[in-house]
PDB file of N, CA and C in Angstrom:
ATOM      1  N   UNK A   1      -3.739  -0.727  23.467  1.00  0.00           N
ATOM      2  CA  UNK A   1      -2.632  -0.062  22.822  1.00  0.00           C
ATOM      3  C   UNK A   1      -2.291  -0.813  21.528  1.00  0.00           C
ATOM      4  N   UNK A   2      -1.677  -0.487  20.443  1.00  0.00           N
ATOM      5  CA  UNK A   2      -1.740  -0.589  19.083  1.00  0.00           C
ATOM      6  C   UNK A   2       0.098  -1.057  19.496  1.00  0.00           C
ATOM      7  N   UNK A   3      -0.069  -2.260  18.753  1.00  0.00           N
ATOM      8  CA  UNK A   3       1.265  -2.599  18.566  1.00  0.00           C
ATOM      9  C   UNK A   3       1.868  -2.610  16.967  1.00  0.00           C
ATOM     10  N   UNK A   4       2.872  -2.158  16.701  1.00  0.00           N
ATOM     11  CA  UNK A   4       3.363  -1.943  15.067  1.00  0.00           C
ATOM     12  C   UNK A   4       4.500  -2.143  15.146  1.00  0.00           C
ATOM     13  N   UNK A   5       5.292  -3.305  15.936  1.00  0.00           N
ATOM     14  CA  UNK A   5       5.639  -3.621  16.183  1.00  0.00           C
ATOM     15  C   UNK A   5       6.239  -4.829  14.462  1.00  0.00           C
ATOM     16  N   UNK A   6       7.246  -5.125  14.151  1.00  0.00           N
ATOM     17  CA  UNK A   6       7.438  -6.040  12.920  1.00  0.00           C
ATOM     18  C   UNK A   6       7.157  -7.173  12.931  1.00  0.00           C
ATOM     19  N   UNK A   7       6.237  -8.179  13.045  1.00  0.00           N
ATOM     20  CA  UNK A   7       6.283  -9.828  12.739  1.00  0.00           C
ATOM     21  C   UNK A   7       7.679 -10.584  12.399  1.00  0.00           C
ATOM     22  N   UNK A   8       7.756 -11.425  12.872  1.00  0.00           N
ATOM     23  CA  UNK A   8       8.928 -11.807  12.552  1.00  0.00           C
ATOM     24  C   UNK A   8       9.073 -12.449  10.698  1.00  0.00           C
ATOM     25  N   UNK A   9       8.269 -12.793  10.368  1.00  0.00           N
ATOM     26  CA  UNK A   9       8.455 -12.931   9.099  1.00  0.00           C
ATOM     27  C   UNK A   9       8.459 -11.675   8.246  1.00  0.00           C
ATOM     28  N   UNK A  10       7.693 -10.315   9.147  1.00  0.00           N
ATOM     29  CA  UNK A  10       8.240  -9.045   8.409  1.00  0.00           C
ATOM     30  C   UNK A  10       9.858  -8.825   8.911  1.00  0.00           C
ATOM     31  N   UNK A  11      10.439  -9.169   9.566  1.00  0.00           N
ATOM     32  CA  UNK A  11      11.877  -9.030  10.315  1.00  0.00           C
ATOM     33  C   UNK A  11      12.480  -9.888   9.358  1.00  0.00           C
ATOM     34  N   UNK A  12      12.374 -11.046   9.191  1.00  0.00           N
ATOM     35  CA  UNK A  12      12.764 -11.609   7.780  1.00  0.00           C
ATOM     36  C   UNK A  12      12.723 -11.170   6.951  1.00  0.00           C
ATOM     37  N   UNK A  13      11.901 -10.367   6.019  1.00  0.00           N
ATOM     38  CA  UNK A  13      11.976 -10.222   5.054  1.00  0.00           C
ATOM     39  C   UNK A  13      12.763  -8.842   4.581  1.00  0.00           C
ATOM     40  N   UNK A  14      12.510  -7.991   5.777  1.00  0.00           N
ATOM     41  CA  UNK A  14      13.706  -6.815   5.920  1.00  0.00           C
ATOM     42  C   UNK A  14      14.913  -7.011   5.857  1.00  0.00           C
ATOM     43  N   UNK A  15      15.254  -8.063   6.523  1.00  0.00           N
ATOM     44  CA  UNK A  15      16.798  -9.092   6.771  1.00  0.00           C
ATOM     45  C   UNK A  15      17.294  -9.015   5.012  1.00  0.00           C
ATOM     46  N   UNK A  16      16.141  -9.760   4.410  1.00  0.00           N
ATOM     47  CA  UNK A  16      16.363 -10.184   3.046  1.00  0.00           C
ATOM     48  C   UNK A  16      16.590  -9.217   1.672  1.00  0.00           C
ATOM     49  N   UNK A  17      16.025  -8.224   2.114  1.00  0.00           N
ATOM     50  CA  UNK A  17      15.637  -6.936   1.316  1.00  0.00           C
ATOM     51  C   UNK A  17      17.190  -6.257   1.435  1.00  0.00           C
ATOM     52  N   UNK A  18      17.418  -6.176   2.712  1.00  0.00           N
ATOM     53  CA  UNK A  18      19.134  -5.628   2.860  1.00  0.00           C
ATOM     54  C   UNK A  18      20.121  -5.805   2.773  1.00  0.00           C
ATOM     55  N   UNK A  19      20.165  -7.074   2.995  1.00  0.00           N
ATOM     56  CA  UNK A  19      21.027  -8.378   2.679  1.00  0.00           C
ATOM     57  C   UNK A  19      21.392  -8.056   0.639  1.00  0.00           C
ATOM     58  N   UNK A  20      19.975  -8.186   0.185  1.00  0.00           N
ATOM     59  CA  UNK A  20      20.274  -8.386  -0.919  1.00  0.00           C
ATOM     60  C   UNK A  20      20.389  -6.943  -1.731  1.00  0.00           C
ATOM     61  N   UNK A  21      20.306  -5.913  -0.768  1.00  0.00           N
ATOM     62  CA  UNK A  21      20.913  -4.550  -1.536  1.00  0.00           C
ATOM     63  C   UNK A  21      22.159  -4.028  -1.340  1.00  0.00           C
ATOM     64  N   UNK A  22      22.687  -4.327   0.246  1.00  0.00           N
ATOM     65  CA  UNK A  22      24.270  -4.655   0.819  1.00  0.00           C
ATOM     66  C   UNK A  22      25.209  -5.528  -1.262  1.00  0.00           C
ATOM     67  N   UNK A  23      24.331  -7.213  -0.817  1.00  0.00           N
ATOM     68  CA  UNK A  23      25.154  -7.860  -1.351  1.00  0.00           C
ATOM     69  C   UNK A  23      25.026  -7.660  -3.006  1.00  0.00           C
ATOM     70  N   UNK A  24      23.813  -6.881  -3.450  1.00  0.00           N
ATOM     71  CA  UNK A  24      23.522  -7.171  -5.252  1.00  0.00           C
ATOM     72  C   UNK A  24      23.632  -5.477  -5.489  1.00  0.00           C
ATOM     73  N   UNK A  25      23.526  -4.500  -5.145  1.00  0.00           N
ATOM     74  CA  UNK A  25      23.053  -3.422  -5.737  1.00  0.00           C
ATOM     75  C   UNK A  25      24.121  -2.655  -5.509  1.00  0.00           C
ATOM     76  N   UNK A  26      24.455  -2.397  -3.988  1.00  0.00           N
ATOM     77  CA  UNK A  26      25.478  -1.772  -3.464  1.00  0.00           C
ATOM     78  C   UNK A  26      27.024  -2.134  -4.091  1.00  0.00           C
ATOM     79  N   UNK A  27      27.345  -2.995  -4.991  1.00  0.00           N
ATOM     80  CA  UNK A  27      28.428  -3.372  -5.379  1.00  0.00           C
ATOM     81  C   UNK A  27      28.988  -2.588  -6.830  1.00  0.00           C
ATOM     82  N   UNK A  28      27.447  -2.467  -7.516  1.00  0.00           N
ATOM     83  CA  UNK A  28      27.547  -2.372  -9.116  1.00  0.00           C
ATOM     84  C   UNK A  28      26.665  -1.041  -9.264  1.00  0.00           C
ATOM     85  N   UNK A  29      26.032  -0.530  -8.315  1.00  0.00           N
ATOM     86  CA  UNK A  29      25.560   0.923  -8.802  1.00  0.00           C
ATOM     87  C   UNK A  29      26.122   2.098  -9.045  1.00  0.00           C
ATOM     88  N   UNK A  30      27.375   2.535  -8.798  1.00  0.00           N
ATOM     89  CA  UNK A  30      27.771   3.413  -9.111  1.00  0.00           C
ATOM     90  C   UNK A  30      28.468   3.136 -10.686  1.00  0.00           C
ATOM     91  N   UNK A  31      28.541   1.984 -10.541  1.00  0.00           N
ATOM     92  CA  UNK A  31      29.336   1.287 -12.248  1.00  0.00           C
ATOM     93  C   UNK A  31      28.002   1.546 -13.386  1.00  0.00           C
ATOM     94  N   UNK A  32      26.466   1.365 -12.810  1.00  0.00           N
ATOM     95  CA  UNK A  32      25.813   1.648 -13.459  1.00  0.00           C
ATOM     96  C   UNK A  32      25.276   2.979 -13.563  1.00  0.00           C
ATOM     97  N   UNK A  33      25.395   3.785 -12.810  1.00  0.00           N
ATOM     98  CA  UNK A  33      25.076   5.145 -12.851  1.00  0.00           C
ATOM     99  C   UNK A  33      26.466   5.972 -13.841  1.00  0.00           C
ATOM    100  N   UNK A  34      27.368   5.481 -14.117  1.00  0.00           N
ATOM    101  CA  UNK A  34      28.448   6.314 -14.729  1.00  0.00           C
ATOM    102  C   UNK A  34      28.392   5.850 -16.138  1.00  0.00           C
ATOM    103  N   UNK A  35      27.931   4.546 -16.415  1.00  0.00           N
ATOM    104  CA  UNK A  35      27.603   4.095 -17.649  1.00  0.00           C
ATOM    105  C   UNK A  35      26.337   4.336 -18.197  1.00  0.00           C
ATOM    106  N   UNK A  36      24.915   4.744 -17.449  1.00  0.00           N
ATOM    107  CA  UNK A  36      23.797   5.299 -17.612  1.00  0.00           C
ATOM    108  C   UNK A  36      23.054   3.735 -18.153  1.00  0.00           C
ATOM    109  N   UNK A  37      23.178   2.514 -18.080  1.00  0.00           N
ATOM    110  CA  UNK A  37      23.482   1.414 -18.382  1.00  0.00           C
ATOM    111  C   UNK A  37      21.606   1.108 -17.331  1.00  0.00           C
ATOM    112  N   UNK A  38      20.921   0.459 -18.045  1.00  0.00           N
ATOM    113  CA  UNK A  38      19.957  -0.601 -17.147  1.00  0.00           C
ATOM    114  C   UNK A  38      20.662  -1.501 -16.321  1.00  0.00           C
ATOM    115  N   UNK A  39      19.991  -1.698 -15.073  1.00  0.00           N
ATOM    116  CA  UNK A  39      20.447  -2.794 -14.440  1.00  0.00           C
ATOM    117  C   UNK A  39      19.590  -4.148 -14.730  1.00  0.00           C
ATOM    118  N   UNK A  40      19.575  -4.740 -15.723  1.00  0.00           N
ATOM    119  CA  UNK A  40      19.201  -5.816 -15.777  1.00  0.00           C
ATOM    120  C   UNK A  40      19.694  -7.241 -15.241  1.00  0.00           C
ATOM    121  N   UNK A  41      20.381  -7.196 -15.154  1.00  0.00           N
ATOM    122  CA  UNK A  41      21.272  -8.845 -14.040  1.00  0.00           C
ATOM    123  C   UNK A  41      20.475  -8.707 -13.228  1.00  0.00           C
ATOM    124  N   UNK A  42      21.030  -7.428 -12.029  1.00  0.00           N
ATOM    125  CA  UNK A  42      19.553  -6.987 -10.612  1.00  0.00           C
ATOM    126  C   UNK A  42      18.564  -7.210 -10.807  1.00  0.00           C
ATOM    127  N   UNK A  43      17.937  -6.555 -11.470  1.00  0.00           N
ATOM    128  CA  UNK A  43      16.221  -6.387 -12.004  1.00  0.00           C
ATOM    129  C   UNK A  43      15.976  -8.577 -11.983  1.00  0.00           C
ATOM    130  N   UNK A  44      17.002  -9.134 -12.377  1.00  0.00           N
ATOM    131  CA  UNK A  44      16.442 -10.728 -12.758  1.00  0.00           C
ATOM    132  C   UNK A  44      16.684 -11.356 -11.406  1.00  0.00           C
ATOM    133  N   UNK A  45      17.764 -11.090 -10.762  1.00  0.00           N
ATOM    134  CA  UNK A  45      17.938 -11.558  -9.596  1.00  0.00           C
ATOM    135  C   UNK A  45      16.827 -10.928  -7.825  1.00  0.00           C
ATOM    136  N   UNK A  46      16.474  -9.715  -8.357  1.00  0.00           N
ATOM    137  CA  UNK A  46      15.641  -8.907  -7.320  1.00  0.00           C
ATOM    138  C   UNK A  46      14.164 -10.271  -8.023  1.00  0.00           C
ATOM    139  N   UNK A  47      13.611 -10.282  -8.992  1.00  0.00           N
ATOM    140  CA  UNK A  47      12.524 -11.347  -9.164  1.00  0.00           C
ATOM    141  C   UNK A  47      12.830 -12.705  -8.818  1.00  0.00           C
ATOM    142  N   UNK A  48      14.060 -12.869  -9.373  1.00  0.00           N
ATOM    143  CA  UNK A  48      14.282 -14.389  -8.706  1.00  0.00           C
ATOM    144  C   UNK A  48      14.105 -14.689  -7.190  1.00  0.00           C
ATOM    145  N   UNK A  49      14.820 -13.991  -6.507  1.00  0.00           N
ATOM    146  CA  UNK A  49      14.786 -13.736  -5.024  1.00  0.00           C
ATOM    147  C   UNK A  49      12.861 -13.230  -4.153  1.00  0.00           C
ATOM    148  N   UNK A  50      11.944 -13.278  -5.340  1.00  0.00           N
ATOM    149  CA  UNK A  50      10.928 -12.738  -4.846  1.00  0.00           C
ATOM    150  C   UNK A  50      10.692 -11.373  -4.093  1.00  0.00           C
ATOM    151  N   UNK A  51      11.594 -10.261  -4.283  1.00  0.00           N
ATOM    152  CA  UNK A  51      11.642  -8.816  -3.967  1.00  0.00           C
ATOM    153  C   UNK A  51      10.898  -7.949  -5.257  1.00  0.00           C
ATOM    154  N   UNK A  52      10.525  -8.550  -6.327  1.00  0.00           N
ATOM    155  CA  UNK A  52       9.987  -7.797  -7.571  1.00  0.00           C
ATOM    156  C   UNK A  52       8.553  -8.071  -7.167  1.00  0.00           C
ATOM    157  N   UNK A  53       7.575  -7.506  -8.098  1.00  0.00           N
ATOM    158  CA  UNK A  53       6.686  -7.579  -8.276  1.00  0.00           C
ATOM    159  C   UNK A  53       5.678  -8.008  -6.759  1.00  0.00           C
ATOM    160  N   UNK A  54       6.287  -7.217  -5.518  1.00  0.00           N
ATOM    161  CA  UNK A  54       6.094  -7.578  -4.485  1.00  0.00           C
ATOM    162  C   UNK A  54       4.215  -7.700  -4.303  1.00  0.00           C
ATOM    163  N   UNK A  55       4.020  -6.362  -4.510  1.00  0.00           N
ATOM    164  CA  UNK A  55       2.183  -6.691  -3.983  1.00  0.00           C
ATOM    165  C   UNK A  55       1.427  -7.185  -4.568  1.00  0.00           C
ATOM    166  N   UNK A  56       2.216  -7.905  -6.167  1.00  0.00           N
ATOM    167  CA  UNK A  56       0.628  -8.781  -6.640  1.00  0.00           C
ATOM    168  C   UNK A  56       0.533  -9.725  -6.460  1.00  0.00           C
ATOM    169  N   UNK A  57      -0.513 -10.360  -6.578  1.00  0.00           N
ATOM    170  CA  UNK A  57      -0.924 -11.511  -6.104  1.00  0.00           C
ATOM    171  C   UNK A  57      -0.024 -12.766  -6.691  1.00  0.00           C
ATOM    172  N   UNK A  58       0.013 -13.646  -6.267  1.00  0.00           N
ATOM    173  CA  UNK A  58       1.179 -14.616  -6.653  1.00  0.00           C
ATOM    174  C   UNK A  58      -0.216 -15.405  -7.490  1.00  0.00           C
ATOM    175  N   UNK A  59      -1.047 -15.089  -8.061  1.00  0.00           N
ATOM    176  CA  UNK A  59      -1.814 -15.871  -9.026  1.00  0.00           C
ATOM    177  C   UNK A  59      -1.708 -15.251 -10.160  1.00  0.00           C
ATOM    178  N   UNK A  60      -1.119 -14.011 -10.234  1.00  0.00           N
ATOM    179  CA  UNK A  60      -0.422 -12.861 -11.367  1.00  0.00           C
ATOM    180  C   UNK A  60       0.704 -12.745 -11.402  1.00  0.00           C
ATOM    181  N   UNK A  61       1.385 -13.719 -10.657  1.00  0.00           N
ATOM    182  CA  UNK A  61       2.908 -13.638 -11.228  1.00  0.00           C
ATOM    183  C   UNK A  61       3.778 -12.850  -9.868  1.00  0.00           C
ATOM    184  N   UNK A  62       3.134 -12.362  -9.160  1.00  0.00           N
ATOM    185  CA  UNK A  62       3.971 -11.313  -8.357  1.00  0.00           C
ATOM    186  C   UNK A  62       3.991 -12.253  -6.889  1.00  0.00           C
ATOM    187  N   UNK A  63       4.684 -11.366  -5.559  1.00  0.00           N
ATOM    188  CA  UNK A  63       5.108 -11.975  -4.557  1.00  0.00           C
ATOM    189  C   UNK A  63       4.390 -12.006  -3.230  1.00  0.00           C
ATOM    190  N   UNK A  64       2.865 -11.732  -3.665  1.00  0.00           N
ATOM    191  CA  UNK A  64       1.492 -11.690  -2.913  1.00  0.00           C
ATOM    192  C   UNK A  64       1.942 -10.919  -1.721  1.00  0.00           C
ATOM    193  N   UNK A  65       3.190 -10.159  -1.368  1.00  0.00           N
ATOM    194  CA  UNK A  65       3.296  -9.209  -0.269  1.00  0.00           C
ATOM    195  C   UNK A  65       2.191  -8.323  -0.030  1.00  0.00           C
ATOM    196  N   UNK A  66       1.509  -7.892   1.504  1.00  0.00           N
ATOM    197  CA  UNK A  66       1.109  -6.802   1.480  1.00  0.00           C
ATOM    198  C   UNK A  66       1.852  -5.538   1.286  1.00  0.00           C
ATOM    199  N   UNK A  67       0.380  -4.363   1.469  1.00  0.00           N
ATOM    200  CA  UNK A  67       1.389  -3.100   1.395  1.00  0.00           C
ATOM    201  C   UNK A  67       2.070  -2.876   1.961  1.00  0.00           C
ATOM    202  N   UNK A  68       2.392  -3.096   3.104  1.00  0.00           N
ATOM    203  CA  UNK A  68       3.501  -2.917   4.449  1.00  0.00           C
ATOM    204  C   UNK A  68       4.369  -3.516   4.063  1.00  0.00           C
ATOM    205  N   UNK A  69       4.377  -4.857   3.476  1.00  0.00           N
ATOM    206  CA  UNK A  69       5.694  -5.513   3.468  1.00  0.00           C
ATOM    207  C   UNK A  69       6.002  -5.116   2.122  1.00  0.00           C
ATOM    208  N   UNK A  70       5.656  -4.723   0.799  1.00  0.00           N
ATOM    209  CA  UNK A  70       5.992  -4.194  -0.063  1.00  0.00           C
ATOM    210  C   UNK A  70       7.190  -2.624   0.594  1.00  0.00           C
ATOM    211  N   UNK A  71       6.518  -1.988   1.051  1.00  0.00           N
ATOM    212  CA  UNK A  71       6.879  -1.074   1.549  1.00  0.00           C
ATOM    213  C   UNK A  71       8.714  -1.003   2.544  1.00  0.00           C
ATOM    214  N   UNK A  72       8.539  -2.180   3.224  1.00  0.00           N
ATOM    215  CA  UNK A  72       9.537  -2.643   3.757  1.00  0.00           C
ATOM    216  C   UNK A  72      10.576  -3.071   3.349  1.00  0.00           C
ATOM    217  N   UNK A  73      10.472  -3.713   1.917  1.00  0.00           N
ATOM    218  CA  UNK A  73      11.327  -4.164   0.790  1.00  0.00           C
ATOM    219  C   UNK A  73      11.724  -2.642   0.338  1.00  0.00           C
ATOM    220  N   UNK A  74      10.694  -1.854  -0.013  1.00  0.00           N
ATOM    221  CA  UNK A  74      10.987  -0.881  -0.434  1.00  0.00           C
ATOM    222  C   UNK A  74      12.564   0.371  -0.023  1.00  0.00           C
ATOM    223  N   UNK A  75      11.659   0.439   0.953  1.00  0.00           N
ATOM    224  CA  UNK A  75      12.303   1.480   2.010  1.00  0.00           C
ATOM    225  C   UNK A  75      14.046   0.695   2.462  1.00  0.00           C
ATOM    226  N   UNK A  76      13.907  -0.835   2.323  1.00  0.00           N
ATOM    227  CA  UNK A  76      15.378  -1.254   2.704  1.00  0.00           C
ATOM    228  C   UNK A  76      16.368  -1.677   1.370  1.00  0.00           C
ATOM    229  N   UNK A  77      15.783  -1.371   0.539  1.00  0.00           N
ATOM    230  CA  UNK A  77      16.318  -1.222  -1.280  1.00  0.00           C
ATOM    231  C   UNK A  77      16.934  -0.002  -0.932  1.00  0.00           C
ATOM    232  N   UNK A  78      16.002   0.942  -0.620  1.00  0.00           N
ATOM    233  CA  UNK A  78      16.766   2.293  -0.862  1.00  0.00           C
ATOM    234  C   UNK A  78      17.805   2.991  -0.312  1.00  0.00           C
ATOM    235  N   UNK A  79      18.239   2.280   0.576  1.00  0.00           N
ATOM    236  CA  UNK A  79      19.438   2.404   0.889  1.00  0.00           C
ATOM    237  C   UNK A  79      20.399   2.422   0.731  1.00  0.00           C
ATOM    238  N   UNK A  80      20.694   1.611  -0.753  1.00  0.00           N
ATOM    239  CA  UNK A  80      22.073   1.458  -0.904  1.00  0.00           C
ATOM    240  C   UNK A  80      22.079   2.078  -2.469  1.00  0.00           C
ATOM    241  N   UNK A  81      20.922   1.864  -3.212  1.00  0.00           N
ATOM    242  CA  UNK A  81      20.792   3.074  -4.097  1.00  0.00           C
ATOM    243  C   UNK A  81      19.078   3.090  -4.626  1.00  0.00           C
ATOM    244  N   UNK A  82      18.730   4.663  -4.676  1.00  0.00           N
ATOM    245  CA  UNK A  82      17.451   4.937  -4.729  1.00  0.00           C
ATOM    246  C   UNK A  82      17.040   4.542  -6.126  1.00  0.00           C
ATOM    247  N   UNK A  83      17.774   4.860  -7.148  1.00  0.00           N
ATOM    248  CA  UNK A  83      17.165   4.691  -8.552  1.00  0.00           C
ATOM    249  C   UNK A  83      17.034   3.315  -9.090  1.00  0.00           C
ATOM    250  N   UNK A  84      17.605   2.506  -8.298  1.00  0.00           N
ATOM    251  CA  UNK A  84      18.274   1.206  -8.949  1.00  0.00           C
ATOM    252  C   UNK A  84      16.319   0.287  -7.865  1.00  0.00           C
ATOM    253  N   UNK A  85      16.447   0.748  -6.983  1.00  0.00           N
ATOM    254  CA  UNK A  85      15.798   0.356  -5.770  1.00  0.00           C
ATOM    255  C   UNK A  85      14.087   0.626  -6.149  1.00  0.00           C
ATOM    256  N   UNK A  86      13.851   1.870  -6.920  1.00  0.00           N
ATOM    257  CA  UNK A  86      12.553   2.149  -7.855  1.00  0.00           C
ATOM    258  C   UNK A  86      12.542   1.057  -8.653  1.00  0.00           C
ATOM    259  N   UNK A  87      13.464   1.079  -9.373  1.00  0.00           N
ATOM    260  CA  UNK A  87      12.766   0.220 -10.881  1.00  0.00           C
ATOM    261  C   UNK A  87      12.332  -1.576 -10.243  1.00  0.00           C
ATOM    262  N   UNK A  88      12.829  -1.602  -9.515  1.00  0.00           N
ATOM    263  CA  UNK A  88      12.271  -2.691  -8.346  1.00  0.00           C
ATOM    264  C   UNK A  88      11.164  -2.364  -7.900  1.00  0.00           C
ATOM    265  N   UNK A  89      11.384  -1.287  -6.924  1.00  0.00           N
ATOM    266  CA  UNK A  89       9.556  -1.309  -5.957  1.00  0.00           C
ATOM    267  C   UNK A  89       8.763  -0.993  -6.979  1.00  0.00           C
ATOM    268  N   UNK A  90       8.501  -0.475  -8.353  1.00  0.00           N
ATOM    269  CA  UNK A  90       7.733   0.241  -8.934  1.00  0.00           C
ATOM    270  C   UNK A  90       7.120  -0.515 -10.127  1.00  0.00           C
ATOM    271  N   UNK A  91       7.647  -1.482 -10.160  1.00  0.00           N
ATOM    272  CA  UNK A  91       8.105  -2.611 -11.310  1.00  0.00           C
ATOM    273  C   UNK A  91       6.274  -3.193 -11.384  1.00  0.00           C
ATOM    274  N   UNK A  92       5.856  -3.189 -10.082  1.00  0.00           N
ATOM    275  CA  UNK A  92       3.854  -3.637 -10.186  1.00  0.00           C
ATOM    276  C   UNK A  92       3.372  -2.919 -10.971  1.00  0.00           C
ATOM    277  N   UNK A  93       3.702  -1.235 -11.290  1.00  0.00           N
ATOM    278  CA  UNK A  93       3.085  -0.583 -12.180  1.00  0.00           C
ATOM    279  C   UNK A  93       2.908  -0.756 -13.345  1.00  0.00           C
ATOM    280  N   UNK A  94       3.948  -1.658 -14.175  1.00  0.00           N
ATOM    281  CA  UNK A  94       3.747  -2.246 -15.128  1.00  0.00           C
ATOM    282  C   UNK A  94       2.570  -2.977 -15.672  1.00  0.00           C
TER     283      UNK A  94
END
């Protein structure tokens, strides 16, 4: 039987992902959606915190996450706001 079950360092890092959209995003997004304003403070603090540039390789600058755990960051960003939570998960496309 197939377990998919979270690792605990994926349980961590979900912890961290929510934690820091509860405590950084969820406070100031609607202030930035009415001002049409970049979130740049976020955007520096989501990299500082290692939630940016999640799936590249940390020999390119990024937070060597796999896709799952990219994904996990992802999906627990978006919770507290979707647009603010893209320019984060999407930020590798660069």
């Amino acid at each position: 039987m197939l377990d998919f079950s979270l690792s605990e360092e994926q349980k961590n890092l979900l912890q961290k992902a929510r934690d820091f959209a509860t405590n950084e995003i969820k406070p100031l997004a609607i202030e930035y959606d009415k001002e049409g304003t970049y979130p740049e403070e976020i955007l520096k603090k989501a990299h500082e915190s290692g939630l940016m540039y999640s799936n590249i390789p940390k020999e390119y600058g990024g937070s060597g996450m796999s896709y799952l755990e990219h994904y996990i960051v992802t999906e627990a960003l978006n919770y507290e706001c979707p647009s603010i939570a893209q320019m984060i998960s999407i930020s590798h496309l660069f």
